[in-house]
PDB file of N, CA and C in Angstrom:
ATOM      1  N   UNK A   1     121.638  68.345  42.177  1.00  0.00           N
ATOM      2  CA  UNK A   1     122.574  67.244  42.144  1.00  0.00           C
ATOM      3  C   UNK A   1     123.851  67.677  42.854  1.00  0.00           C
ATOM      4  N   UNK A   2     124.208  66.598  43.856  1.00  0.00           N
ATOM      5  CA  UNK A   2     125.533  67.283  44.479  1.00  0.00           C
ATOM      6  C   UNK A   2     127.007  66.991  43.688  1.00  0.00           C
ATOM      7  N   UNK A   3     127.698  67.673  43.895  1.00  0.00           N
ATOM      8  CA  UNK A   3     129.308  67.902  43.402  1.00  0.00           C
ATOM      9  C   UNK A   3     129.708  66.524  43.220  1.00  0.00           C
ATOM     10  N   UNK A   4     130.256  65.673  42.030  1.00  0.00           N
ATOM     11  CA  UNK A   4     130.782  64.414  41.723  1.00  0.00           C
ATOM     12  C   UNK A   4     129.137  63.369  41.567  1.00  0.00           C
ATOM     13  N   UNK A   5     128.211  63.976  41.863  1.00  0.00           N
ATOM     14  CA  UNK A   5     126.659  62.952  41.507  1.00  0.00           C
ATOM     15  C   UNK A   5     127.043  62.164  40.236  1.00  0.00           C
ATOM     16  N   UNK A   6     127.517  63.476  39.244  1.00  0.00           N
ATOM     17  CA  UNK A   6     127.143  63.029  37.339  1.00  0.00           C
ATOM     18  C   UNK A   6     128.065  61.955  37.517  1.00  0.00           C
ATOM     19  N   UNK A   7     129.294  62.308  37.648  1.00  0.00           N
ATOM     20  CA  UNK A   7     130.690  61.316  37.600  1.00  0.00           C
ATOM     21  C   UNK A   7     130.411  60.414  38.163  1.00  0.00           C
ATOM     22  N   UNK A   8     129.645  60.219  39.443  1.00  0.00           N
ATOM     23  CA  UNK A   8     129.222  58.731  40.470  1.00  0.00           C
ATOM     24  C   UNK A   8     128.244  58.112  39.498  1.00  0.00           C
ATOM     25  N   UNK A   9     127.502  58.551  38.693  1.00  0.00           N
ATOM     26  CA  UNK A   9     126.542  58.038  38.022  1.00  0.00           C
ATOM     27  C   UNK A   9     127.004  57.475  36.668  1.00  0.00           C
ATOM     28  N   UNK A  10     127.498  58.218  35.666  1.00  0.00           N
ATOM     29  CA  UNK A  10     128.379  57.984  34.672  1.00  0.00           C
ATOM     30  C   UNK A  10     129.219  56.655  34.820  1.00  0.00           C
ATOM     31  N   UNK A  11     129.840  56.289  36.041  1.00  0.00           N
ATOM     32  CA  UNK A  11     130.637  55.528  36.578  1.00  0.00           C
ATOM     33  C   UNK A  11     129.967  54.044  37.092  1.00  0.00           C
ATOM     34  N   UNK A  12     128.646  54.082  37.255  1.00  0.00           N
ATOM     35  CA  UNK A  12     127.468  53.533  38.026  1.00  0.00           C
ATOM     36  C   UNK A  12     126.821  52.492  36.897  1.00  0.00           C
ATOM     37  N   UNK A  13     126.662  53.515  35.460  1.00  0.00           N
ATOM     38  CA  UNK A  13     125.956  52.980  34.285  1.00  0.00           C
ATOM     39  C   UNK A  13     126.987  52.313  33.597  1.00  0.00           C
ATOM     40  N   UNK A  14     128.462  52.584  33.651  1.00  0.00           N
ATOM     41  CA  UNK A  14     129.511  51.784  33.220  1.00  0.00           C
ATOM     42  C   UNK A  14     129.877  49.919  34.302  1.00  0.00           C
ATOM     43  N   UNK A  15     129.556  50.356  34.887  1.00  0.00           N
ATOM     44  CA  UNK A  15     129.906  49.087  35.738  1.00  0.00           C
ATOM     45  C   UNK A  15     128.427  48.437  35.635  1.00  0.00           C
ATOM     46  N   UNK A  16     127.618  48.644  35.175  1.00  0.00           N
ATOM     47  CA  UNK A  16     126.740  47.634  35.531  1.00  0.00           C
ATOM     48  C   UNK A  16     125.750  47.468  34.134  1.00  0.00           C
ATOM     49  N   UNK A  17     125.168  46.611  34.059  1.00  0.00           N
ATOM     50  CA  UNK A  17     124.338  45.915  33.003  1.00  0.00           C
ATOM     51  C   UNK A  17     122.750  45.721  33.339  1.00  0.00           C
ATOM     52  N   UNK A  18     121.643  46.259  32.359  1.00  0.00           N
ATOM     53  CA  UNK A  18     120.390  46.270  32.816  1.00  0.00           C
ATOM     54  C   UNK A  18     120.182  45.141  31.426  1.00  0.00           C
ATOM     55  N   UNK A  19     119.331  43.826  32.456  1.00  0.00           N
ATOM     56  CA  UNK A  19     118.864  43.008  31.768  1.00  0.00           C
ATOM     57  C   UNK A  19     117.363  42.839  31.954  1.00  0.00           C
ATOM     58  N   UNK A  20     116.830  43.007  31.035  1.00  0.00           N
ATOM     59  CA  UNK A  20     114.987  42.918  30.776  1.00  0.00           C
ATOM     60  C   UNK A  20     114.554  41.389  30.408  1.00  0.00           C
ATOM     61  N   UNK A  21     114.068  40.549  31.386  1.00  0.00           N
ATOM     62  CA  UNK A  21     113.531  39.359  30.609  1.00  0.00           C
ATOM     63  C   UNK A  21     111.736  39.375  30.663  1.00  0.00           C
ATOM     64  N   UNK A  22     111.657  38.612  29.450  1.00  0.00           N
ATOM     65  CA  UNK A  22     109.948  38.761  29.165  1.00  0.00           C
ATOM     66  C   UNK A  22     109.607  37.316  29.247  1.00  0.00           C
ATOM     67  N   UNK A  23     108.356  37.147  29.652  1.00  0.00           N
ATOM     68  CA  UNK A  23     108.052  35.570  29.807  1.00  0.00           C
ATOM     69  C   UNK A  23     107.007  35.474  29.066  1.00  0.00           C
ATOM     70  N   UNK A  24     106.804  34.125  28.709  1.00  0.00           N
ATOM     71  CA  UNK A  24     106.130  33.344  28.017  1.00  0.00           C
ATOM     72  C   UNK A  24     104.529  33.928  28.195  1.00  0.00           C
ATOM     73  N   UNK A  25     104.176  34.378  29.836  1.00  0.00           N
ATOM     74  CA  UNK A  25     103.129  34.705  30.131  1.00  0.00           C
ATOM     75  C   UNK A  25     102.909  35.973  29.895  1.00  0.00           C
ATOM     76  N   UNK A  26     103.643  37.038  29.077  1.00  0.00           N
ATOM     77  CA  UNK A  26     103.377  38.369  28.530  1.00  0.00           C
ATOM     78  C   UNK A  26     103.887  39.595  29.584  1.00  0.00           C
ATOM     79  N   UNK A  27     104.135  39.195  30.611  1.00  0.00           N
ATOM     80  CA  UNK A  27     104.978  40.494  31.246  1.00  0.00           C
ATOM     81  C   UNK A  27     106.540  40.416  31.023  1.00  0.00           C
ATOM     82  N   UNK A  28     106.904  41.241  31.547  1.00  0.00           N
ATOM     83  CA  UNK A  28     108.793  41.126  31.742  1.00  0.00           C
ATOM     84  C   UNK A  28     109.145  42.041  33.048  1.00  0.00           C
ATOM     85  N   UNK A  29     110.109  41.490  33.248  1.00  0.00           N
ATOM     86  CA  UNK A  29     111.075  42.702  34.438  1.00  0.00           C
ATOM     87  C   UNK A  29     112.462  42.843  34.129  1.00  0.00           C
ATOM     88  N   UNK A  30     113.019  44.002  34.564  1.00  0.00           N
ATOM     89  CA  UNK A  30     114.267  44.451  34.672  1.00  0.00           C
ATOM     90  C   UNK A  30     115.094  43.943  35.491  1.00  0.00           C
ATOM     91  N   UNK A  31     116.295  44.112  35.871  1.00  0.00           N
ATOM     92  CA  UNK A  31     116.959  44.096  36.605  1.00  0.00           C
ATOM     93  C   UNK A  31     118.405  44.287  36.433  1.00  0.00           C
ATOM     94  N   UNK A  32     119.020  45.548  37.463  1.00  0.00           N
ATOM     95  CA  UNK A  32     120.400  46.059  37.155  1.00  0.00           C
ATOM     96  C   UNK A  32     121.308  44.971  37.784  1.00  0.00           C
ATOM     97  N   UNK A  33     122.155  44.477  37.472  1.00  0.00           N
ATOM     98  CA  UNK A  33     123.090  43.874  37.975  1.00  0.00           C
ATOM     99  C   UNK A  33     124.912  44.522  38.038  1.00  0.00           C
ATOM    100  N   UNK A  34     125.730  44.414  38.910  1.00  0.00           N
ATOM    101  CA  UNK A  34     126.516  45.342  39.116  1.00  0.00           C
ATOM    102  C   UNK A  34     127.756  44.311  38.494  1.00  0.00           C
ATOM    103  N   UNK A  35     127.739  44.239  36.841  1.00  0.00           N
ATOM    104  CA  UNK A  35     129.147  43.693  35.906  1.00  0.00           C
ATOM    105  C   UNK A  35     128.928  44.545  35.197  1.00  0.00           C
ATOM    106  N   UNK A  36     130.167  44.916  34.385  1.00  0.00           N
ATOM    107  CA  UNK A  36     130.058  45.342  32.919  1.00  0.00           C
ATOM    108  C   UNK A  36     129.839  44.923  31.670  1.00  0.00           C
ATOM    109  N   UNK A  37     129.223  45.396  30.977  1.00  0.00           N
ATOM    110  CA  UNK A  37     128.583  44.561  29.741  1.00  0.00           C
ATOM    111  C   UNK A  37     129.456  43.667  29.284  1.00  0.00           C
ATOM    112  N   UNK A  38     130.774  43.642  29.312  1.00  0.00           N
ATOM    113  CA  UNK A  38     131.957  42.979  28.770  1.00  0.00           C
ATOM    114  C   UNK A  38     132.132  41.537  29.628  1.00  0.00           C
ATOM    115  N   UNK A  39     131.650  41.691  30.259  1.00  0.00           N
ATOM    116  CA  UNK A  39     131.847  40.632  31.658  1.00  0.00           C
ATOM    117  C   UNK A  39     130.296  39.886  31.575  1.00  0.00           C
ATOM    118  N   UNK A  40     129.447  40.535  31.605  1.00  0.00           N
ATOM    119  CA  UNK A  40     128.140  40.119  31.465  1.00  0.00           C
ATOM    120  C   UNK A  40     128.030  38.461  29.725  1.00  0.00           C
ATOM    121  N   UNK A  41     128.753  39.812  28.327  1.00  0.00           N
ATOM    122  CA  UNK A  41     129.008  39.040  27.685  1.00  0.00           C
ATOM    123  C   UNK A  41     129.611  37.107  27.308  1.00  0.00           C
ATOM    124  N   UNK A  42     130.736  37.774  28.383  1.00  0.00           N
ATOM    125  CA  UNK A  42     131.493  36.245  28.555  1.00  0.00           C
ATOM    126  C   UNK A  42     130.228  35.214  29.458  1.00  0.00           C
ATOM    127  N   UNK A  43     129.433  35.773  29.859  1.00  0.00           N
ATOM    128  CA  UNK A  43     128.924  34.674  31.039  1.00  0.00           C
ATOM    129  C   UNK A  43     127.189  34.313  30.319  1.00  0.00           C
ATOM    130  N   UNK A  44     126.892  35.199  29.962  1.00  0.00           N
ATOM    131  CA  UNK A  44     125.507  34.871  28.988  1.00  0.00           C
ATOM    132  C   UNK A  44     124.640  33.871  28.394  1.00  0.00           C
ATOM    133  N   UNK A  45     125.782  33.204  27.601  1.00  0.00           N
ATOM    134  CA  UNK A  45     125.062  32.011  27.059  1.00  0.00           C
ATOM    135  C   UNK A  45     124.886  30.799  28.300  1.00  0.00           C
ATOM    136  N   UNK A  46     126.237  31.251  29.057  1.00  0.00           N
ATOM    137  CA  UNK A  46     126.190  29.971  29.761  1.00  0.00           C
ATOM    138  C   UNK A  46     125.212  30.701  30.847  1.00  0.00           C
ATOM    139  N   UNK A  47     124.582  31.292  31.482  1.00  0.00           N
ATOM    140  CA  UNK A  47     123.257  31.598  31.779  1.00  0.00           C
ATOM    141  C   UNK A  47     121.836  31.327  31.360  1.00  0.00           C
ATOM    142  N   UNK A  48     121.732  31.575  30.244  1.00  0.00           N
ATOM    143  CA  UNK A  48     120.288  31.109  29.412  1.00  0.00           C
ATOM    144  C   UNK A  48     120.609  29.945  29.439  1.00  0.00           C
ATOM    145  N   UNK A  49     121.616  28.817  29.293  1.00  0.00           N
ATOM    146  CA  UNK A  49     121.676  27.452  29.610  1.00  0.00           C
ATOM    147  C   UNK A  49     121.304  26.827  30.876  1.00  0.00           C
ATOM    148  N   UNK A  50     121.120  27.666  31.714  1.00  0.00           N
ATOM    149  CA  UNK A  50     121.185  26.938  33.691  1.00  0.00           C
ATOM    150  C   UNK A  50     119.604  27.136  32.997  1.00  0.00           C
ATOM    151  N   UNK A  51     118.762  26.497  34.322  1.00  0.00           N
ATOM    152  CA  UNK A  51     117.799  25.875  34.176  1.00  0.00           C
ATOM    153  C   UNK A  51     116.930  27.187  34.912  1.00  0.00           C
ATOM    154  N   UNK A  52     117.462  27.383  36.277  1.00  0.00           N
ATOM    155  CA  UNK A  52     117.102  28.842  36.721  1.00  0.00           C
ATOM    156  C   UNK A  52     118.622  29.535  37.307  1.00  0.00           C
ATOM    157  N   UNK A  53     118.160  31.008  37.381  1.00  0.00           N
ATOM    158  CA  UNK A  53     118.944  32.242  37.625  1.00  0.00           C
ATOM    159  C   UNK A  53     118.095  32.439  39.332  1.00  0.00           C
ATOM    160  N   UNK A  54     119.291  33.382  39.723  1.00  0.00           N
ATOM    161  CA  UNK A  54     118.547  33.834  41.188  1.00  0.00           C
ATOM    162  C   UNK A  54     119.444  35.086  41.411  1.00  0.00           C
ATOM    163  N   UNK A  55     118.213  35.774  41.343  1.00  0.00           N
ATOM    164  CA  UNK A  55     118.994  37.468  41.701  1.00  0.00           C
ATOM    165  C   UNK A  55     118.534  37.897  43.307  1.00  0.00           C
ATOM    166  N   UNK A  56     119.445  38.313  43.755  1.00  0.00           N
ATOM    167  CA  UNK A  56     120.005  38.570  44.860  1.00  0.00           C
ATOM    168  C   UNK A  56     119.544  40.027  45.002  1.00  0.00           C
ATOM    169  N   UNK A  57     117.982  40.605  45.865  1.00  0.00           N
ATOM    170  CA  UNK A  57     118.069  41.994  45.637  1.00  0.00           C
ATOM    171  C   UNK A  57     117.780  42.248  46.836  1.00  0.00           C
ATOM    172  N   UNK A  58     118.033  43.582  47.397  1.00  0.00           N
ATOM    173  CA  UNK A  58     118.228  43.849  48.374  1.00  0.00           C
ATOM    174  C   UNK A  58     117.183  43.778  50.121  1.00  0.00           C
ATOM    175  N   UNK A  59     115.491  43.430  49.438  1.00  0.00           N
ATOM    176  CA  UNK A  59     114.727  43.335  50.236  1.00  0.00           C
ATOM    177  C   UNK A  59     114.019  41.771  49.425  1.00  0.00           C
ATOM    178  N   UNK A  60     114.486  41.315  48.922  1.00  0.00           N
ATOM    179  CA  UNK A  60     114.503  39.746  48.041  1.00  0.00           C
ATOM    180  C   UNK A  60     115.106  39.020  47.332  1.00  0.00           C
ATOM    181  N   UNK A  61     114.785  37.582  46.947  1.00  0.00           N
ATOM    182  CA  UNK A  61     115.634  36.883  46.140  1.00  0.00           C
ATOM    183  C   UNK A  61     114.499  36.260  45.153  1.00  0.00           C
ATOM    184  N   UNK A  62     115.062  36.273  44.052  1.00  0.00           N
ATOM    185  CA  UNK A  62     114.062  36.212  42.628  1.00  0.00           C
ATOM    186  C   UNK A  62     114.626  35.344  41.900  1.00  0.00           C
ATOM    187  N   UNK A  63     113.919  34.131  41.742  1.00  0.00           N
ATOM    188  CA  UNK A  63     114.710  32.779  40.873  1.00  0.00           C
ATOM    189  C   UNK A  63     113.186  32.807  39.604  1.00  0.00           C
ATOM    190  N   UNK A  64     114.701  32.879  38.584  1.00  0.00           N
ATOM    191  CA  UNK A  64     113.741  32.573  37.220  1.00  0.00           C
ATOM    192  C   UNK A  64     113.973  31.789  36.900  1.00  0.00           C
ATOM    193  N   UNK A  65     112.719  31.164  36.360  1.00  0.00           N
ATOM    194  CA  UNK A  65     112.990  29.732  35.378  1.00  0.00           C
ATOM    195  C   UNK A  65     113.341  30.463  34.055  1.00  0.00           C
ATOM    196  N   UNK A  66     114.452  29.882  33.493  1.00  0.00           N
ATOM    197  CA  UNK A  66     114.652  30.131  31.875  1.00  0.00           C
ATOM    198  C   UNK A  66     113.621  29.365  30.996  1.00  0.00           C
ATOM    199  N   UNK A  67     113.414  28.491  31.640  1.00  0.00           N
ATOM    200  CA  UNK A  67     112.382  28.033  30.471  1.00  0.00           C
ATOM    201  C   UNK A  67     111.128  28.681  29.902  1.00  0.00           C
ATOM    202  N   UNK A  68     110.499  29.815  30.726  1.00  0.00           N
ATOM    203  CA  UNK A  68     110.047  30.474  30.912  1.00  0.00           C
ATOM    204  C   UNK A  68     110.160  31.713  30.040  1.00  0.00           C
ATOM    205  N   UNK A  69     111.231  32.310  29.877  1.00  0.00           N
ATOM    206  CA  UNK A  69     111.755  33.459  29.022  1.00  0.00           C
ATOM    207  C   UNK A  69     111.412  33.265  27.744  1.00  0.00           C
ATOM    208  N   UNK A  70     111.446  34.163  26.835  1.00  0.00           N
ATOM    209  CA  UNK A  70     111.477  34.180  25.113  1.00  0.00           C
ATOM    210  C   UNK A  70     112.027  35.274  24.901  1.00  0.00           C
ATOM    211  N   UNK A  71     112.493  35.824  25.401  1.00  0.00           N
ATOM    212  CA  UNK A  71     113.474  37.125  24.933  1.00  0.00           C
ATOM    213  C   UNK A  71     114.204  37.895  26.524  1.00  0.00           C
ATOM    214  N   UNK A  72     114.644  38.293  26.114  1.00  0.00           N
ATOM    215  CA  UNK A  72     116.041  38.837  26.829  1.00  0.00           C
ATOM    216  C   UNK A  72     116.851  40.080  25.966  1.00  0.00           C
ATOM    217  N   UNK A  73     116.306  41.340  26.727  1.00  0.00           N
ATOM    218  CA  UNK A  73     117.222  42.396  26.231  1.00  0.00           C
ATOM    219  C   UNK A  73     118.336  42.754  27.619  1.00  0.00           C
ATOM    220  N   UNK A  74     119.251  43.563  26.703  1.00  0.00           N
ATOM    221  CA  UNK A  74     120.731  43.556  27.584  1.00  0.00           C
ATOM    222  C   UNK A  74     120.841  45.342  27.094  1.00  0.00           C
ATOM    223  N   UNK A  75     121.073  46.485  27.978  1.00  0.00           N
ATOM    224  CA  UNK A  75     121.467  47.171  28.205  1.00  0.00           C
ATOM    225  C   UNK A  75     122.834  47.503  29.169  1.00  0.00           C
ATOM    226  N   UNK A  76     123.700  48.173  28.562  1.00  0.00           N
ATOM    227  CA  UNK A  76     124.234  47.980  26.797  1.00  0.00           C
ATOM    228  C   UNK A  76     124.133  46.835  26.085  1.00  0.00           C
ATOM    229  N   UNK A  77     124.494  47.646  24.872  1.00  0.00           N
ATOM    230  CA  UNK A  77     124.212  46.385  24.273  1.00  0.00           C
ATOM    231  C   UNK A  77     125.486  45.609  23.891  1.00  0.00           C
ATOM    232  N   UNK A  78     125.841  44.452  23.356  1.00  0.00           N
ATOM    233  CA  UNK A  78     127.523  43.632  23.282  1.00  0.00           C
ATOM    234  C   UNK A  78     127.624  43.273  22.070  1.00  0.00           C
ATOM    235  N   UNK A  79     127.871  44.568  21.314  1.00  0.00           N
ATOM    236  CA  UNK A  79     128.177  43.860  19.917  1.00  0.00           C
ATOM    237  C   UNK A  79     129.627  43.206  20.014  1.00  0.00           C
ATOM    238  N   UNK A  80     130.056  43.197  20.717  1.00  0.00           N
ATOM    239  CA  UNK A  80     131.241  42.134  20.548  1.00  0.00           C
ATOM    240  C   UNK A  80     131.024  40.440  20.283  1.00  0.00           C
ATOM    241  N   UNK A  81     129.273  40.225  20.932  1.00  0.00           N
ATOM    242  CA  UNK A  81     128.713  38.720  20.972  1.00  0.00           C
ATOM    243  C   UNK A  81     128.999  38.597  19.351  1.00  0.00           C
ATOM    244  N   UNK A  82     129.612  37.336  18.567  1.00  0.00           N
ATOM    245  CA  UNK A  82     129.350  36.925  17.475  1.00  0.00           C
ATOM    246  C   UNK A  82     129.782  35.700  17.787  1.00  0.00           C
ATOM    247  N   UNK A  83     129.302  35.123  16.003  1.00  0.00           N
ATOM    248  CA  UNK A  83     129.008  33.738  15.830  1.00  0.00           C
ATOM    249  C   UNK A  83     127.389  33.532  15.163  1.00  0.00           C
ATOM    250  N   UNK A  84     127.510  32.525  14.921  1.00  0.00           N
ATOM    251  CA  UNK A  84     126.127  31.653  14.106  1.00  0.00           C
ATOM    252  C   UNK A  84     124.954  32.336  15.154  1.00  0.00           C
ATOM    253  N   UNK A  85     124.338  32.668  14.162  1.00  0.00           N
ATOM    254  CA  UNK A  85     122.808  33.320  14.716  1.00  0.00           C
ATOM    255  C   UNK A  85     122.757  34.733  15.298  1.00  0.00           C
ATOM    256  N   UNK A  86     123.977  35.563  15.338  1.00  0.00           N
ATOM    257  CA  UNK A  86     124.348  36.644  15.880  1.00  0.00           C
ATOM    258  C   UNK A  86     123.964  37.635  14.707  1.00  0.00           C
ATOM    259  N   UNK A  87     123.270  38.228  14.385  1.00  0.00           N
ATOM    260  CA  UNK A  87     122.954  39.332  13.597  1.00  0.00           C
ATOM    261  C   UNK A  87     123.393  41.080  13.696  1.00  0.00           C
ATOM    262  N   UNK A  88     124.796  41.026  13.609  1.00  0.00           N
ATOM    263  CA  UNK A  88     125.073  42.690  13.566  1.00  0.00           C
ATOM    264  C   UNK A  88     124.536  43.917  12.946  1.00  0.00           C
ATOM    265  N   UNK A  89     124.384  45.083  13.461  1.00  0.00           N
ATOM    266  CA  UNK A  89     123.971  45.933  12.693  1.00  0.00           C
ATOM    267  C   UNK A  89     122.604  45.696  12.514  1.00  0.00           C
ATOM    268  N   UNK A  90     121.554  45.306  13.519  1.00  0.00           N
ATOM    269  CA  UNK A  90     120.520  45.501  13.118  1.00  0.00           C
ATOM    270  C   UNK A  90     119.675  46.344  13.496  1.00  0.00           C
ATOM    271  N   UNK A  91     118.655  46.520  12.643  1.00  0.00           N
ATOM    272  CA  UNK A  91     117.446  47.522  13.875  1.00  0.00           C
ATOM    273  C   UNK A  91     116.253  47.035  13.422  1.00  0.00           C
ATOM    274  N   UNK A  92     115.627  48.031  14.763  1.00  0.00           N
ATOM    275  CA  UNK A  92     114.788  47.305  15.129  1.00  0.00           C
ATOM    276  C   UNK A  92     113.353  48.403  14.419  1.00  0.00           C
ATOM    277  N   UNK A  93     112.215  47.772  13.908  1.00  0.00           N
ATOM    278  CA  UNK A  93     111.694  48.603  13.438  1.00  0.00           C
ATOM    279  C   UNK A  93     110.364  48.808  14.254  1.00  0.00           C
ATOM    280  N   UNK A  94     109.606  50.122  14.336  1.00  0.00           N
ATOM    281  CA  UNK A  94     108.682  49.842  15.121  1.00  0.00           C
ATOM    282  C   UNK A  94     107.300  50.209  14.609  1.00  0.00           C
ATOM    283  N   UNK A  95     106.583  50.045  14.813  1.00  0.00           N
ATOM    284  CA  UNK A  95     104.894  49.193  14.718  1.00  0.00           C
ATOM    285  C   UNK A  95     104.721  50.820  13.272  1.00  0.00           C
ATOM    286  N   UNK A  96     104.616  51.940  13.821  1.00  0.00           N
ATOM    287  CA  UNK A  96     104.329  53.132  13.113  1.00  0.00           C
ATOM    288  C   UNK A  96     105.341  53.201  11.309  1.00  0.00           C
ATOM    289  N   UNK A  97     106.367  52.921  11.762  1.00  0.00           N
ATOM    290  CA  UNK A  97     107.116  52.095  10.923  1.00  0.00           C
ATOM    291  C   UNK A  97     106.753  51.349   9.654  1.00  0.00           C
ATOM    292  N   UNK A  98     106.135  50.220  10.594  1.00  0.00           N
ATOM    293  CA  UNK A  98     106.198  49.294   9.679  1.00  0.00           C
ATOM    294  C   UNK A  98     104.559  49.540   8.967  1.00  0.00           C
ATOM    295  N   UNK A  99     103.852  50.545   9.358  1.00  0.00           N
ATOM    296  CA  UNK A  99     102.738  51.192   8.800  1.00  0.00           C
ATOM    297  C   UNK A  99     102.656  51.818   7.854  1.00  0.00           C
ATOM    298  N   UNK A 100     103.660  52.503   7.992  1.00  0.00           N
ATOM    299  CA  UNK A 100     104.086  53.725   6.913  1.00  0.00           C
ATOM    300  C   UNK A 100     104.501  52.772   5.673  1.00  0.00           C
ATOM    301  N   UNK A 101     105.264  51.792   5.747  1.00  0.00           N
ATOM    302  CA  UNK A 101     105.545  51.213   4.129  1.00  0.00           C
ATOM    303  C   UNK A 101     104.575  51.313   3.040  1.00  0.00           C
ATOM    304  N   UNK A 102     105.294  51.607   2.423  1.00  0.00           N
ATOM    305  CA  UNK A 102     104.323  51.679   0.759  1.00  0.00           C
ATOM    306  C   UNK A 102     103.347  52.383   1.093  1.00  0.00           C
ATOM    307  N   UNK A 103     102.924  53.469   2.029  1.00  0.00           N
ATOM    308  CA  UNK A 103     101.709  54.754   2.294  1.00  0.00           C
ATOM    309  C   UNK A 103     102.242  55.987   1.963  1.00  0.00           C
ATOM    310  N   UNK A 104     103.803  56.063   2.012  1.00  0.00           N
ATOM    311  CA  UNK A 104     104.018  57.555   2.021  1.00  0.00           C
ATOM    312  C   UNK A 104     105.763  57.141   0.579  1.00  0.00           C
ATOM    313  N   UNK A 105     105.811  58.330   0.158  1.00  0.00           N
ATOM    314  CA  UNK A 105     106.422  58.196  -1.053  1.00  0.00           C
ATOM    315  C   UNK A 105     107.874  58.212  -0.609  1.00  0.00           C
ATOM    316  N   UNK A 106     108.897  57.519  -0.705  1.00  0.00           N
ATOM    317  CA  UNK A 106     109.982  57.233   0.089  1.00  0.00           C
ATOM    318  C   UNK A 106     111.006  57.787  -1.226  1.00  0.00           C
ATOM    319  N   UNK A 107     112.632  58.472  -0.959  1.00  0.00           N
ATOM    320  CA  UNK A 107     113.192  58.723  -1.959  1.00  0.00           C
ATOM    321  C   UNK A 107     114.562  57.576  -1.762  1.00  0.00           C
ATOM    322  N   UNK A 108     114.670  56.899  -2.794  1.00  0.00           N
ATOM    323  CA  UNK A 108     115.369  55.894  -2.609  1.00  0.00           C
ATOM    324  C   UNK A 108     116.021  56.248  -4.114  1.00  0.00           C
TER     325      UNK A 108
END
C-alpha cells in the first residue's frame, strides 16, 4: 500500500454510502454512491418514494424500479433516521441463532 493509501481510503469510506437493494425477484445489488451517510439520510425517504432511481456508473446507467425492491440496506448505518416505524437499537439475529434457542442452556 502506498504512503497516504489508508488515509485516502479512510477518507473514501467516510464520504460515501454503500446501498444494497434486493428485489422482489430474489437477487440484490450494491452500489457505492459518493454522499455521506448524513446526506444520504436527509434524501432517503424521498427516494424510495420516486417511482425509479438511476445510478450513474461509470461504464453504465442502471434505473431501478422501486416498486420492485423489499428491502434496502444502507452502509453506514443512520441511526439518526427516527420517527414512527423506526426501530433503534436493534439486531439482527441470524439463522444459527435462532436454532440454538431453547437447545443449549442459556444463563439469564
Amino acid at each position: 500500500m502506498r504512503a497516504g493509501s489508508f488515509a485516502k481510503l479512510t477518507q473514501d469510506r467516510e464520504n460515501t454510502t454503500q446501498v444494497t437493494f434486493h428485489y422482489v425477484e430474489g437477487h440484490a445489488e450494491t452500489f457505492t454512491i459518493p454522499m455521506r451517510a448524513q446526506e444520504f439520510q436527509e434524501e432517503v425517504l424521498n427516494l424510495l418514494n420516486q417511482p425509479w432511481l438511476t445510478f450513474h456508473l461509470a461504464d453504465q446507467t442502471v434505473f431501478i424500479c422501486t416498486a420492485r425492491v423489499v428491502k434496502v440496506e444502507v452502509k453506514p448505518g443512520i441511526p439518526e433516521l427516527q420517527g414512527q416505524g423506526v426501530f433503534s437499537n436493534s439486531l439482527r439475529v441470524s439463522t444459527m441463532q435462532r436454532a440454538a434457542v431453547g437447545r443449549l442452556p442459556t444463563d439469564t
